[in-house]
N, C-alpha and C. Protein backbone atom coordinates (compact mmCIF):
# COMPACT_ATOMS: atom_id res chain seq x y z
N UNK A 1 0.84 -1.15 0.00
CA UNK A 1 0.00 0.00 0.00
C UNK A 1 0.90 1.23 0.00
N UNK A 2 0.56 2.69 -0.85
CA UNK A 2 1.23 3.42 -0.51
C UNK A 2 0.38 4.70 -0.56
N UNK A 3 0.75 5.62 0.18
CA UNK A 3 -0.19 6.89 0.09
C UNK A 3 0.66 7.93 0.52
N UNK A 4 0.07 8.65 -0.16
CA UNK A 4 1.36 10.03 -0.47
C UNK A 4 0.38 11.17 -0.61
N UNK A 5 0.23 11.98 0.31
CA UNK A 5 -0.30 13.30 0.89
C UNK A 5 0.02 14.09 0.37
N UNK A 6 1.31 14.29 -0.22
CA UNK A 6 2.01 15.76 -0.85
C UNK A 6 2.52 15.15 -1.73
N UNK A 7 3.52 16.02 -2.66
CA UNK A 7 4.72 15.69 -3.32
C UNK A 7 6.17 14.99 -2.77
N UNK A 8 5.82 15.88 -1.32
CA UNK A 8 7.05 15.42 -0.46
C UNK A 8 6.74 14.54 0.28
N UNK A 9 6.06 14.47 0.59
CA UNK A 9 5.54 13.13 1.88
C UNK A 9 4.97 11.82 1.16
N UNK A 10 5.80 10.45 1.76
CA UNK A 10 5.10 9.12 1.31
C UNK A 10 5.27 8.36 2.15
N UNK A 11 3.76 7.09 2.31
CA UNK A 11 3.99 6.43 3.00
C UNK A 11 3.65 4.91 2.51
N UNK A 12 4.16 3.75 2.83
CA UNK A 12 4.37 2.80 2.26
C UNK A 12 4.24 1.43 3.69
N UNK A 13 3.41 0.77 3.19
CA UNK A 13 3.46 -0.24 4.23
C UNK A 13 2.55 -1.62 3.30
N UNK A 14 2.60 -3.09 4.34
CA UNK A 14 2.76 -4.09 3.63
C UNK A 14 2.25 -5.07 4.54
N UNK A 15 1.78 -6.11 4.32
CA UNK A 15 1.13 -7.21 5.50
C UNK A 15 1.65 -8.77 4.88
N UNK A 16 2.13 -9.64 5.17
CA UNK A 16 1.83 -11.07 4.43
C UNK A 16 1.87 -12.03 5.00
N UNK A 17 1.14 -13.36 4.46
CA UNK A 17 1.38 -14.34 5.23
C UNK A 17 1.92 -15.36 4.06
N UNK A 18 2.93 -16.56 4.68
CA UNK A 18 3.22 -17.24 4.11
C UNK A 18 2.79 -18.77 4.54
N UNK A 19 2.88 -19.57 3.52
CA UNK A 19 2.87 -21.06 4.08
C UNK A 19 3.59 -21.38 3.86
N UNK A 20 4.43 -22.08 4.83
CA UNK A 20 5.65 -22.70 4.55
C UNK A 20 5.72 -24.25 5.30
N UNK A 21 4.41 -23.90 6.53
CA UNK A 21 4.55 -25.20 7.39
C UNK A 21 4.18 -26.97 6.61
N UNK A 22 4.10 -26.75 5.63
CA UNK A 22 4.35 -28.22 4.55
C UNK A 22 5.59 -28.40 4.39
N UNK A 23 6.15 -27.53 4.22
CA UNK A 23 8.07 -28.04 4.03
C UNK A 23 8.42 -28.99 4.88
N UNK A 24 7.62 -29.41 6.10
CA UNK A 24 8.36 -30.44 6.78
C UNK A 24 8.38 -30.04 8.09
N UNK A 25 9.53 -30.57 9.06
CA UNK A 25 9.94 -30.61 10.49
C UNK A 25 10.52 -29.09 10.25
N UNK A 26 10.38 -28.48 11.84
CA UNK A 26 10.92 -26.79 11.47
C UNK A 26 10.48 -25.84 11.10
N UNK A 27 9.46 -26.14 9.64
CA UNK A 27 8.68 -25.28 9.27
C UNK A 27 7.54 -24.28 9.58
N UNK A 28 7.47 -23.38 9.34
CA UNK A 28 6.36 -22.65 10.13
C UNK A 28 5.33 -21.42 8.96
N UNK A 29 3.85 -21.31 9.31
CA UNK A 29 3.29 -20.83 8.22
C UNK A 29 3.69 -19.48 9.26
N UNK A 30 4.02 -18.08 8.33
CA UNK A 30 4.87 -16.93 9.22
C UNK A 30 3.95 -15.45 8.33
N UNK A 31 3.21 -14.96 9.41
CA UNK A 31 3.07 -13.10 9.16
C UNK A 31 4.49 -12.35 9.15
N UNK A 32 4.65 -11.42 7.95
CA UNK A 32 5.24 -10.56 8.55
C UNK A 32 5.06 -9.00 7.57
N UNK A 33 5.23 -7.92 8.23
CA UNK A 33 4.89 -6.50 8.00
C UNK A 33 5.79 -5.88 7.82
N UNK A 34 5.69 -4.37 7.31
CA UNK A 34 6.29 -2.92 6.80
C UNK A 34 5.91 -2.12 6.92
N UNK A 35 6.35 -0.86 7.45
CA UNK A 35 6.01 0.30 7.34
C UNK A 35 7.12 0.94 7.18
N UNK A 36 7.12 2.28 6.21
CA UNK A 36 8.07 2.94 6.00
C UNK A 36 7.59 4.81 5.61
N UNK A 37 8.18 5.19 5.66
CA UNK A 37 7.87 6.85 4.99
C UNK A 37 9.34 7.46 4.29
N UNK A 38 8.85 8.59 3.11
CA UNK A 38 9.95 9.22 2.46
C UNK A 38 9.53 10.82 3.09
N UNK A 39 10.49 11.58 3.27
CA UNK A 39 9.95 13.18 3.65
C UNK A 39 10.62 14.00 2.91
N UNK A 40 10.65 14.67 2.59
CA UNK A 40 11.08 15.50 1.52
C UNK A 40 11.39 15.36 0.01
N UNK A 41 10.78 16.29 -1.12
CA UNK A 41 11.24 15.89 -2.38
C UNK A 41 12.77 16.85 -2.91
N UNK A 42 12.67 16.66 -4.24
CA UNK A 42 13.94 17.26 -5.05
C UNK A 42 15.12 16.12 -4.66
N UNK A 43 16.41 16.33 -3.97
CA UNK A 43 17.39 15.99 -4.65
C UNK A 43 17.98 15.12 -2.98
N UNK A 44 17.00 15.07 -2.09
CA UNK A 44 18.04 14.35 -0.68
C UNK A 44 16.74 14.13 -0.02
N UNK A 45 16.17 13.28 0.13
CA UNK A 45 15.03 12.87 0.94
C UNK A 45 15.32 12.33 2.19
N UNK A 46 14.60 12.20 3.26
CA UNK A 46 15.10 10.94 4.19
C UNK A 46 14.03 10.25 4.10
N UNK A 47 14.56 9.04 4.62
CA UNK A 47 13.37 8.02 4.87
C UNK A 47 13.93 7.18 5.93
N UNK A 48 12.74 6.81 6.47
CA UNK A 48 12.52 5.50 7.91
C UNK A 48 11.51 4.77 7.59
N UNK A 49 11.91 3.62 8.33
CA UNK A 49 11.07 2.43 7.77
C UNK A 49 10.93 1.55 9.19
N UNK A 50 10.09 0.32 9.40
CA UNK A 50 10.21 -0.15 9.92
C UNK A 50 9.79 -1.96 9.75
N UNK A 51 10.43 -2.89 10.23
CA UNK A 51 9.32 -4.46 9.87
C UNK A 51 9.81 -5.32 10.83
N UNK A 52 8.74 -6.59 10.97
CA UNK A 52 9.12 -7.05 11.29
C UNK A 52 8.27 -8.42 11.23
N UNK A 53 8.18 -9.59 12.09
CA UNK A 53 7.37 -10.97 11.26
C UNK A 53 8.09 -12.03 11.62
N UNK A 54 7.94 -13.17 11.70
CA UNK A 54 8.03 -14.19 11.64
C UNK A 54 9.37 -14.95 10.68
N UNK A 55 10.04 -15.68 10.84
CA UNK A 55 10.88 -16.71 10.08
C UNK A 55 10.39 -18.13 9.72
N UNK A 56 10.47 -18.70 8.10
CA UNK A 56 9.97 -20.09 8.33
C UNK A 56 10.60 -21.17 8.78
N UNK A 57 11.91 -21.14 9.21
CA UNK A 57 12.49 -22.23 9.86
C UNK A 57 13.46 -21.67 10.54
N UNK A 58 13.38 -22.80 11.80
CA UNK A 58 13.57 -22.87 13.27
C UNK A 58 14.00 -24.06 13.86
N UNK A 59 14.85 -23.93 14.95
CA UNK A 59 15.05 -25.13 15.84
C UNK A 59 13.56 -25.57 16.88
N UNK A 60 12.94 -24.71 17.20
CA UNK A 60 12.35 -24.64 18.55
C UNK A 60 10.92 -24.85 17.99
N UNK A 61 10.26 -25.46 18.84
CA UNK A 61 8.16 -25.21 18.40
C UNK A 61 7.32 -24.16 18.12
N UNK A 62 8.23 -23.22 18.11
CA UNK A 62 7.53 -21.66 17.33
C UNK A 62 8.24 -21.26 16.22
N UNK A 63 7.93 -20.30 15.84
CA UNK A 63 8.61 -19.75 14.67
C UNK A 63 9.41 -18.78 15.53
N UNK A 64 10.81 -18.34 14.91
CA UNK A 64 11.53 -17.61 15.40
C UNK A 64 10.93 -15.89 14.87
N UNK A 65 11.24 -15.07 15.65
CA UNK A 65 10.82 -13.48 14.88
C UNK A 65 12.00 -12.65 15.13
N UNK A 66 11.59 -11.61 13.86
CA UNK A 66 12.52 -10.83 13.85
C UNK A 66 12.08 -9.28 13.70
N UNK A 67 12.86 -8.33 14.21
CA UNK A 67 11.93 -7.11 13.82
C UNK A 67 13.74 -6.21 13.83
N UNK A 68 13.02 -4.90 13.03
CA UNK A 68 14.37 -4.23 12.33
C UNK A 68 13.63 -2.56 12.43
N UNK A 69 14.64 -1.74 12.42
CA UNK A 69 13.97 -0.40 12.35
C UNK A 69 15.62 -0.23 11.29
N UNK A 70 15.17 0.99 10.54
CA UNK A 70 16.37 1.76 9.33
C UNK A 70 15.79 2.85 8.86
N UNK A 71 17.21 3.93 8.76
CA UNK A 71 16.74 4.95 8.28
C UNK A 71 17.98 5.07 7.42
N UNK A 72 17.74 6.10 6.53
CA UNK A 72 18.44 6.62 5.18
C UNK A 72 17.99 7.97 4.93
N UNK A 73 19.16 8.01 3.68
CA UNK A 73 18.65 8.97 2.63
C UNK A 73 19.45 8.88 1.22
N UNK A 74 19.19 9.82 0.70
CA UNK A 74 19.70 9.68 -1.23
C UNK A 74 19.86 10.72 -1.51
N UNK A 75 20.57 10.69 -2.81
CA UNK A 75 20.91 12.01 -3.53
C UNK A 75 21.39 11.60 -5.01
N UNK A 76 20.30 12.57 -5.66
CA UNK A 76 20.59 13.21 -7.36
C UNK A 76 21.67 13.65 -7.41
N UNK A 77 22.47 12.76 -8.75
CA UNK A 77 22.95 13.27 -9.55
C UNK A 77 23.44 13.75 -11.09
N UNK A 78 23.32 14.27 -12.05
CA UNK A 78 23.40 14.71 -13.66
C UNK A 78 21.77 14.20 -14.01
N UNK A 79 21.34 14.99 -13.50
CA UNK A 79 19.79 15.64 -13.35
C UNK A 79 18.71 14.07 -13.46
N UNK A 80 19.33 13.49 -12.25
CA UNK A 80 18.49 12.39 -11.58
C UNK A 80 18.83 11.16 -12.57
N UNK A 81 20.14 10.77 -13.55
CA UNK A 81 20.40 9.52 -13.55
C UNK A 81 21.08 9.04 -13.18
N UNK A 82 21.60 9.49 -12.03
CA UNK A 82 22.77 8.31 -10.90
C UNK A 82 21.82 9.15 -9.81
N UNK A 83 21.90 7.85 -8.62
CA UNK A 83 21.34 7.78 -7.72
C UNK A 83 21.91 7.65 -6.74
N UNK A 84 22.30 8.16 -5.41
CA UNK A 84 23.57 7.33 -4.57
C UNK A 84 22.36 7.32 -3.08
N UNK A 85 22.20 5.78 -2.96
CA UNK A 85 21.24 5.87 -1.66
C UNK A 85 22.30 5.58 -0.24
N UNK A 86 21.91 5.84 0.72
CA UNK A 86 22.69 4.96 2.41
C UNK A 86 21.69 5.20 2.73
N UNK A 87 21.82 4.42 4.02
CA UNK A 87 21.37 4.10 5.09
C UNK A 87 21.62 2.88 6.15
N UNK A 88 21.32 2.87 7.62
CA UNK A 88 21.78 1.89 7.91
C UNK A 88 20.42 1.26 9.02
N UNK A 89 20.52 0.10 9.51
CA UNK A 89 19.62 -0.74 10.06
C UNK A 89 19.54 -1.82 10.93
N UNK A 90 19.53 -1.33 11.91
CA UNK A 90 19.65 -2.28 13.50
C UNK A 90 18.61 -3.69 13.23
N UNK A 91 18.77 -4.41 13.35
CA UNK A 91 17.97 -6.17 13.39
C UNK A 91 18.12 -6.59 14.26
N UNK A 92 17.24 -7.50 15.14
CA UNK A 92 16.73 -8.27 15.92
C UNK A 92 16.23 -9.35 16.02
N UNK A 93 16.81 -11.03 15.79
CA UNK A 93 16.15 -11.67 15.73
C UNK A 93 16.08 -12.80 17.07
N UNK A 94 15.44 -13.35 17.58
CA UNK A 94 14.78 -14.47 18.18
C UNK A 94 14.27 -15.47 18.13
N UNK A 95 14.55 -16.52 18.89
CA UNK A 95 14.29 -17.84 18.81
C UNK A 95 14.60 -19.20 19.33
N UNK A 96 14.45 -20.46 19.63
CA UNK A 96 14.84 -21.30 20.07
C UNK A 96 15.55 -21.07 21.11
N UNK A 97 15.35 -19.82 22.01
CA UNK A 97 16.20 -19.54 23.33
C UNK A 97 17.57 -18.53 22.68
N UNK A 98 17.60 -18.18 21.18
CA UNK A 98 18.54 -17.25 21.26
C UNK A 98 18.73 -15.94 20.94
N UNK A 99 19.53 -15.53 20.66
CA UNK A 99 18.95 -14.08 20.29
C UNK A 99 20.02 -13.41 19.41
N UNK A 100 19.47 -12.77 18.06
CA UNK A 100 20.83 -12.61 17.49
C UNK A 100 20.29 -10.72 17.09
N UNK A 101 21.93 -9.86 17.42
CA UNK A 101 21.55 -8.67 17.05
C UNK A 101 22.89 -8.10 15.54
N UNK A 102 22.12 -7.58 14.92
CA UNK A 102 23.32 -7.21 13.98
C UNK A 102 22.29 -5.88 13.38
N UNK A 103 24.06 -4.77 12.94
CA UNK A 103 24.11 -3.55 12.22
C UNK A 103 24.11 -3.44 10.83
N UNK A 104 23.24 -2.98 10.21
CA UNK A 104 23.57 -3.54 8.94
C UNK A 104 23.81 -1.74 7.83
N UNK A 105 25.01 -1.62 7.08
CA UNK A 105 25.08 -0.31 6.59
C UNK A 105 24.50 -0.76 4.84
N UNK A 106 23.79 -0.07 4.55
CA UNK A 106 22.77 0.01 3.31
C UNK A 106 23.60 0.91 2.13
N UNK A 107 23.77 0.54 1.01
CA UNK A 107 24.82 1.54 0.15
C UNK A 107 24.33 0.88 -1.28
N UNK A 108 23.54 1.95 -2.39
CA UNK A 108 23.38 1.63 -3.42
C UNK A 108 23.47 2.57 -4.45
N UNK A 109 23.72 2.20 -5.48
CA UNK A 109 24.16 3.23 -7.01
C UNK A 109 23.41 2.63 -7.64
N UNK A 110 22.91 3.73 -8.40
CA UNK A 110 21.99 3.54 -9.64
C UNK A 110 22.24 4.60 -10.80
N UNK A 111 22.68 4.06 -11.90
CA UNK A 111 22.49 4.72 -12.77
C UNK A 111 22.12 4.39 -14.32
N UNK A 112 21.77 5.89 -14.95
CA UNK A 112 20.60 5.00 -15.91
C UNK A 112 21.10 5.60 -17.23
N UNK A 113 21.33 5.55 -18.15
CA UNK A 113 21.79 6.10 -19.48
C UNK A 113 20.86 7.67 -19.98
């Protein structure tokens, strides 16, 4: 879903479910969600996002979950065909009694002829 109020303002979010619990031992049928927003237009936006949901395989009798928050931003360049995005994004996941945390730095180029 996305809905966008202004030129500058967007918002973007997401729901799903999967089946996965036929795959076997481990498997688990898993929700998981999104939300995110962009704020500002022209040439450097920021954006934050957030998700989080379920994993389909696991050691333990539940499904393991995970949830993440990230923020960024981007910038135009030679009138919007290279793109240079960052951002970075803390994760959280859980499960079977453990717990795993990791930083993750976001870095992408785009450019278009």
């Amino acid at each position: 879903m996305l809905f966008s109020p202004s030129p500058s303002v967007r918002f973007g979010g997401s729901v799903a479910w999967r089946g996965w619990a036929r795959a076997g031992a481990g498997a688990f049928d898993t929700w998981s969600w999104s939300a995110g927003a962009e704020i500002g237009s022209g040439r450097m936006p920021f954006r934050f996002g957030a998700r989080g949901g379920q994993l389909p395989f696991g050691p333990g009798p539940t499904a393991p979950t995970e949830f993440a928050v990230a923020v960024g931003s981007g910038r135009a360049f030679a009138q919007g065909r290279a793109l240079l995005d960052v951002g970075v994004e803390r994760l959280e996941r859980r499960g079977g009694g453990l717990t795993e945390r990791v930083w993750t730095a976001l870095v992408g180029l785009t450019v278009r002829p």
